[in-house]
Protein backbone atom coordinates (compact mmCIF):
# COMPACT_ATOMS: atom_id res chain seq x y z
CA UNK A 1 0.00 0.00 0.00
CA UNK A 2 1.37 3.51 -0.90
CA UNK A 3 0.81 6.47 1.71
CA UNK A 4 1.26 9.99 -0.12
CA UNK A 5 2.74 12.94 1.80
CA UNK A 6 2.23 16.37 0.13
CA UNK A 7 2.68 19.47 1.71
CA UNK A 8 4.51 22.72 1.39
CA UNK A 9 8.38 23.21 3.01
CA UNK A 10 9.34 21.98 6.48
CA UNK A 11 5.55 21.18 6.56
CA UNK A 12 6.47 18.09 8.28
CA UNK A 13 6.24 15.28 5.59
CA UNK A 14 9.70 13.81 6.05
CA UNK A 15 9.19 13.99 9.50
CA UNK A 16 6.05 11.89 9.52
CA UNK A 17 7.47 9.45 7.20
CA UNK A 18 10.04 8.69 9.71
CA UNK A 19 7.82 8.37 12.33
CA UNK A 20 5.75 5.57 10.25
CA UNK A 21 8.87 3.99 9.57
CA UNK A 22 9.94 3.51 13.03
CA UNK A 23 6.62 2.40 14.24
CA UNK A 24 6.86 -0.26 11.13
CA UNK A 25 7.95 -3.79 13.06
CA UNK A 26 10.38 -4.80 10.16
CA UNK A 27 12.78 -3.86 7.75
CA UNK A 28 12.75 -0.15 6.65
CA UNK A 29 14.71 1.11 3.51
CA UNK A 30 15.37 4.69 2.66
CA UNK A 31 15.07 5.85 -0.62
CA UNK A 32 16.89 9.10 -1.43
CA UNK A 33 16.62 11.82 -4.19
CA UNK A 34 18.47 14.03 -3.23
CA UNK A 35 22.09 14.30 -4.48
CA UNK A 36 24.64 16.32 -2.03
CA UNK A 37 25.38 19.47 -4.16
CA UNK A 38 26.19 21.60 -1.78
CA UNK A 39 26.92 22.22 1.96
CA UNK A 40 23.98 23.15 2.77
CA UNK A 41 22.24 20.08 1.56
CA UNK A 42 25.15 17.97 2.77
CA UNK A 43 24.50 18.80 6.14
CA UNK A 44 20.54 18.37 5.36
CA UNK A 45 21.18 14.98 4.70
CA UNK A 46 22.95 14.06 7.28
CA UNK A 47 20.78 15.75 9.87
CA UNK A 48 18.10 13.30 7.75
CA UNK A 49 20.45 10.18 8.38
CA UNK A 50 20.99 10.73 12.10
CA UNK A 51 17.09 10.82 12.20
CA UNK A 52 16.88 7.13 10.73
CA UNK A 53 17.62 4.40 13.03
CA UNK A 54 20.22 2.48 10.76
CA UNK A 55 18.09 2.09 8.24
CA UNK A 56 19.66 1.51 5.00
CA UNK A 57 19.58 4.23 2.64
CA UNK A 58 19.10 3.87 -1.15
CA UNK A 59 20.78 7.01 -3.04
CA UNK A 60 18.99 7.30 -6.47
CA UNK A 61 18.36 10.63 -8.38
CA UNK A 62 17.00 9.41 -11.62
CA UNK A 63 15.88 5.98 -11.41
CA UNK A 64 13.78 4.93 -8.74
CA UNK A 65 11.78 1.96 -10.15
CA UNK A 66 15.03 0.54 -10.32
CA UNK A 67 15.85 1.50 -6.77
CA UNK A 68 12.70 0.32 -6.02
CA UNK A 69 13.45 -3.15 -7.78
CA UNK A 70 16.10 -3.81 -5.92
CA UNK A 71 14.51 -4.02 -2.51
CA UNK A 72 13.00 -6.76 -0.76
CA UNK A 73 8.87 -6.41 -1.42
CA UNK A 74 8.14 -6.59 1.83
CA UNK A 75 10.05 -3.88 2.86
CA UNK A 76 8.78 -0.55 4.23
CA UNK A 77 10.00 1.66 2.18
CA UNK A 78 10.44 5.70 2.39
CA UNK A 79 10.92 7.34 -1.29
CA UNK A 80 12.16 11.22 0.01
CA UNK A 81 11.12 12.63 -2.23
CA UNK A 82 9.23 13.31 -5.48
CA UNK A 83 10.05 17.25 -5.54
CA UNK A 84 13.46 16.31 -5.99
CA UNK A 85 13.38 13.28 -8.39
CA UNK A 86 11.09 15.73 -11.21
CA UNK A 87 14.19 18.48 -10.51
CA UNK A 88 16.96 15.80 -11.34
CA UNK A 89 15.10 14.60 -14.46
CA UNK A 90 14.48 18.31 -15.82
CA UNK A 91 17.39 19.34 -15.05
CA UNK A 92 18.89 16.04 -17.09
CA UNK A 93 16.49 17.29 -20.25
CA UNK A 94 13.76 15.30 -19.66
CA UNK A 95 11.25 16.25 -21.56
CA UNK A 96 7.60 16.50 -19.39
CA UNK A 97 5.87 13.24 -21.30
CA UNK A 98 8.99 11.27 -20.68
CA UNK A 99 8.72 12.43 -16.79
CA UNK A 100 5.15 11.96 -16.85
CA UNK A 101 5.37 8.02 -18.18
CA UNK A 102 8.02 7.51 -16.32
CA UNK A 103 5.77 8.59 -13.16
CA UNK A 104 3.38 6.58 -14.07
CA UNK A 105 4.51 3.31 -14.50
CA UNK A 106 6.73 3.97 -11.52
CA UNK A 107 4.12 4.50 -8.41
CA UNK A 108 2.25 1.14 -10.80
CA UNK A 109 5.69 -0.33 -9.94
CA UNK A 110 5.13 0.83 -6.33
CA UNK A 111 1.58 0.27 -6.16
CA UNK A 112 2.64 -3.91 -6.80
CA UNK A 113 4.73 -4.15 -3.76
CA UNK A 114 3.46 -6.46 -1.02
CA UNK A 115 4.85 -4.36 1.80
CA UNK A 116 4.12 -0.51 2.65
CA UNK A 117 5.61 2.56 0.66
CA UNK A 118 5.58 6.00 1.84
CA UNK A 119 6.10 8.60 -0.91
CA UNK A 120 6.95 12.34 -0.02
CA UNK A 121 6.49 15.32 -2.19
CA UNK A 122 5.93 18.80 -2.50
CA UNK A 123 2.76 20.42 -2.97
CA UNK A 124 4.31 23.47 -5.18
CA UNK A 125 0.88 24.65 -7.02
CA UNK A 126 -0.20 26.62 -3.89
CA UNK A 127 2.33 29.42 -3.59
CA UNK A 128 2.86 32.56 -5.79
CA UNK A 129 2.91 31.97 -10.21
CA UNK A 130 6.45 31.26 -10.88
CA UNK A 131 7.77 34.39 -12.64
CA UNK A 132 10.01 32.18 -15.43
CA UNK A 133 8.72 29.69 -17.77
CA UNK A 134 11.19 27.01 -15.72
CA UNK A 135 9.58 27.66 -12.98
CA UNK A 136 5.81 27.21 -14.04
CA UNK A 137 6.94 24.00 -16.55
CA UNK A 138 8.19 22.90 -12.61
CA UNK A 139 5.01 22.96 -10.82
CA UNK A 140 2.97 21.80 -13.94
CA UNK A 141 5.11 18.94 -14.29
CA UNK A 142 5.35 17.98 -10.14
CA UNK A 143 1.46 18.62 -10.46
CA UNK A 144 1.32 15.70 -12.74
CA UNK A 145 3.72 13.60 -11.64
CA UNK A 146 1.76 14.11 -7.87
CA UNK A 147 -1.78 12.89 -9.59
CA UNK A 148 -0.36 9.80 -10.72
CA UNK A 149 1.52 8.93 -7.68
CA UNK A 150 -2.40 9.83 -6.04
CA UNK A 151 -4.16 7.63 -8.31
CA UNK A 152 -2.28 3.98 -6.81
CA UNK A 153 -2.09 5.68 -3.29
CA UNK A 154 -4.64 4.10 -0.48
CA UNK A 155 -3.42 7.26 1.61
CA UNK A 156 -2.87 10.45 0.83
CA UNK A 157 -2.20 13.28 3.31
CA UNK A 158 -1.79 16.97 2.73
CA UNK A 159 0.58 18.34 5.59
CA UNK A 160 0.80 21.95 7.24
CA UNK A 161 3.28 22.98 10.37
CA UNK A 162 2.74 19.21 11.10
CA UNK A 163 -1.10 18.57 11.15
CA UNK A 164 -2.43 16.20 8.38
CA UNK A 165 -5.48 16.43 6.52
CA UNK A 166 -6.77 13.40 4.58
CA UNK A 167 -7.45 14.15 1.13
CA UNK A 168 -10.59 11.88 -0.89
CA UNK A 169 -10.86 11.29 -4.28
CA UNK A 170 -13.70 14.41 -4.93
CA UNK A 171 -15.16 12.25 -7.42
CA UNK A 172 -16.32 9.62 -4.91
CA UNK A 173 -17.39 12.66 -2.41
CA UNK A 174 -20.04 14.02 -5.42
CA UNK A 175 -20.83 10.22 -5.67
């Protein structure tokens, strides 16, 4: 089963998959994004790792049903996160079908394992219009990619300053 986390920065997503993680009684692999560019991030990522009780810790940018592949189905698993993933694979020229398919058949990928996933992203289409055509192919593109990660999830949560709020399918709420 795949739990969605969407929410804005430091809105407490990565925080909450960690949390399900370490309630999980069994293995828990951590599937990472994000590549260390910088100092900044460097020391973002390790604050991350210290936060993960020696959980091992999957470092893929680009391909993550591979990633995914390669660990045990049973496995809880913590993909952190989307936002990231759709900035490595613009920023390698992908163009935003490619991204999209690629989305697509890899939460389906997701969606077949036996044992819990727990996807983060960002929820980027609620802030100010991006003033450069990068930025607004960005959100449009994480927009997609989120609503087909949403379509195999049984959960999805939208997270502010750490409170959740369950978000339905608003086609089954007119039903």
């Amino acid at each position: 089963m795949i739990t969605l986390l969407l929410g804005g920065a430091r809105s407490g997503k990565s925080a909450l998959a960690g949390e399900l993680g370490r309630r999980h009684d069994g293995p828990v692999t951590y599937l990472a994004t994000c590549p260390p560019l910088d100092d900044e991030l460097r020391e973002r990522i390790a604050r991350h790792r210290a936060d993960r009780p020696g959980w091992p810790t999957i470092e893929e940018p680009f391909d993550l049903a591979g990633a995914l592949a390669t660990v045990d189905g049973t496995t809880f698993v913590i993909v952190d996160c989307l936002t990231l993933w759709v900035s490595n694979l613009l920023a390698r020229g992908d163009d935003d079908a490619s991204i999209h398919a690629l989305a697509t058949r890899t939460a389906a990928l997701a969606a077949g394992r036996a044992g819990p996933t727990v996807v983060v992203s960002n929820e980027v289409g609620l802030g100010v219009h991006p003033s450069t055509e990068l930025g607004r192919r960005y959100r449009d593109v994480l927009g997609d990619v989120n609503q087909a990660w949403v379509r195999v999830a049984g959960t999805t949560l939208l997270l502010v300053a750490g409170r959740a709020v369950r978000l339905d399918d608003p086609v089954a709420l007119l039903a």
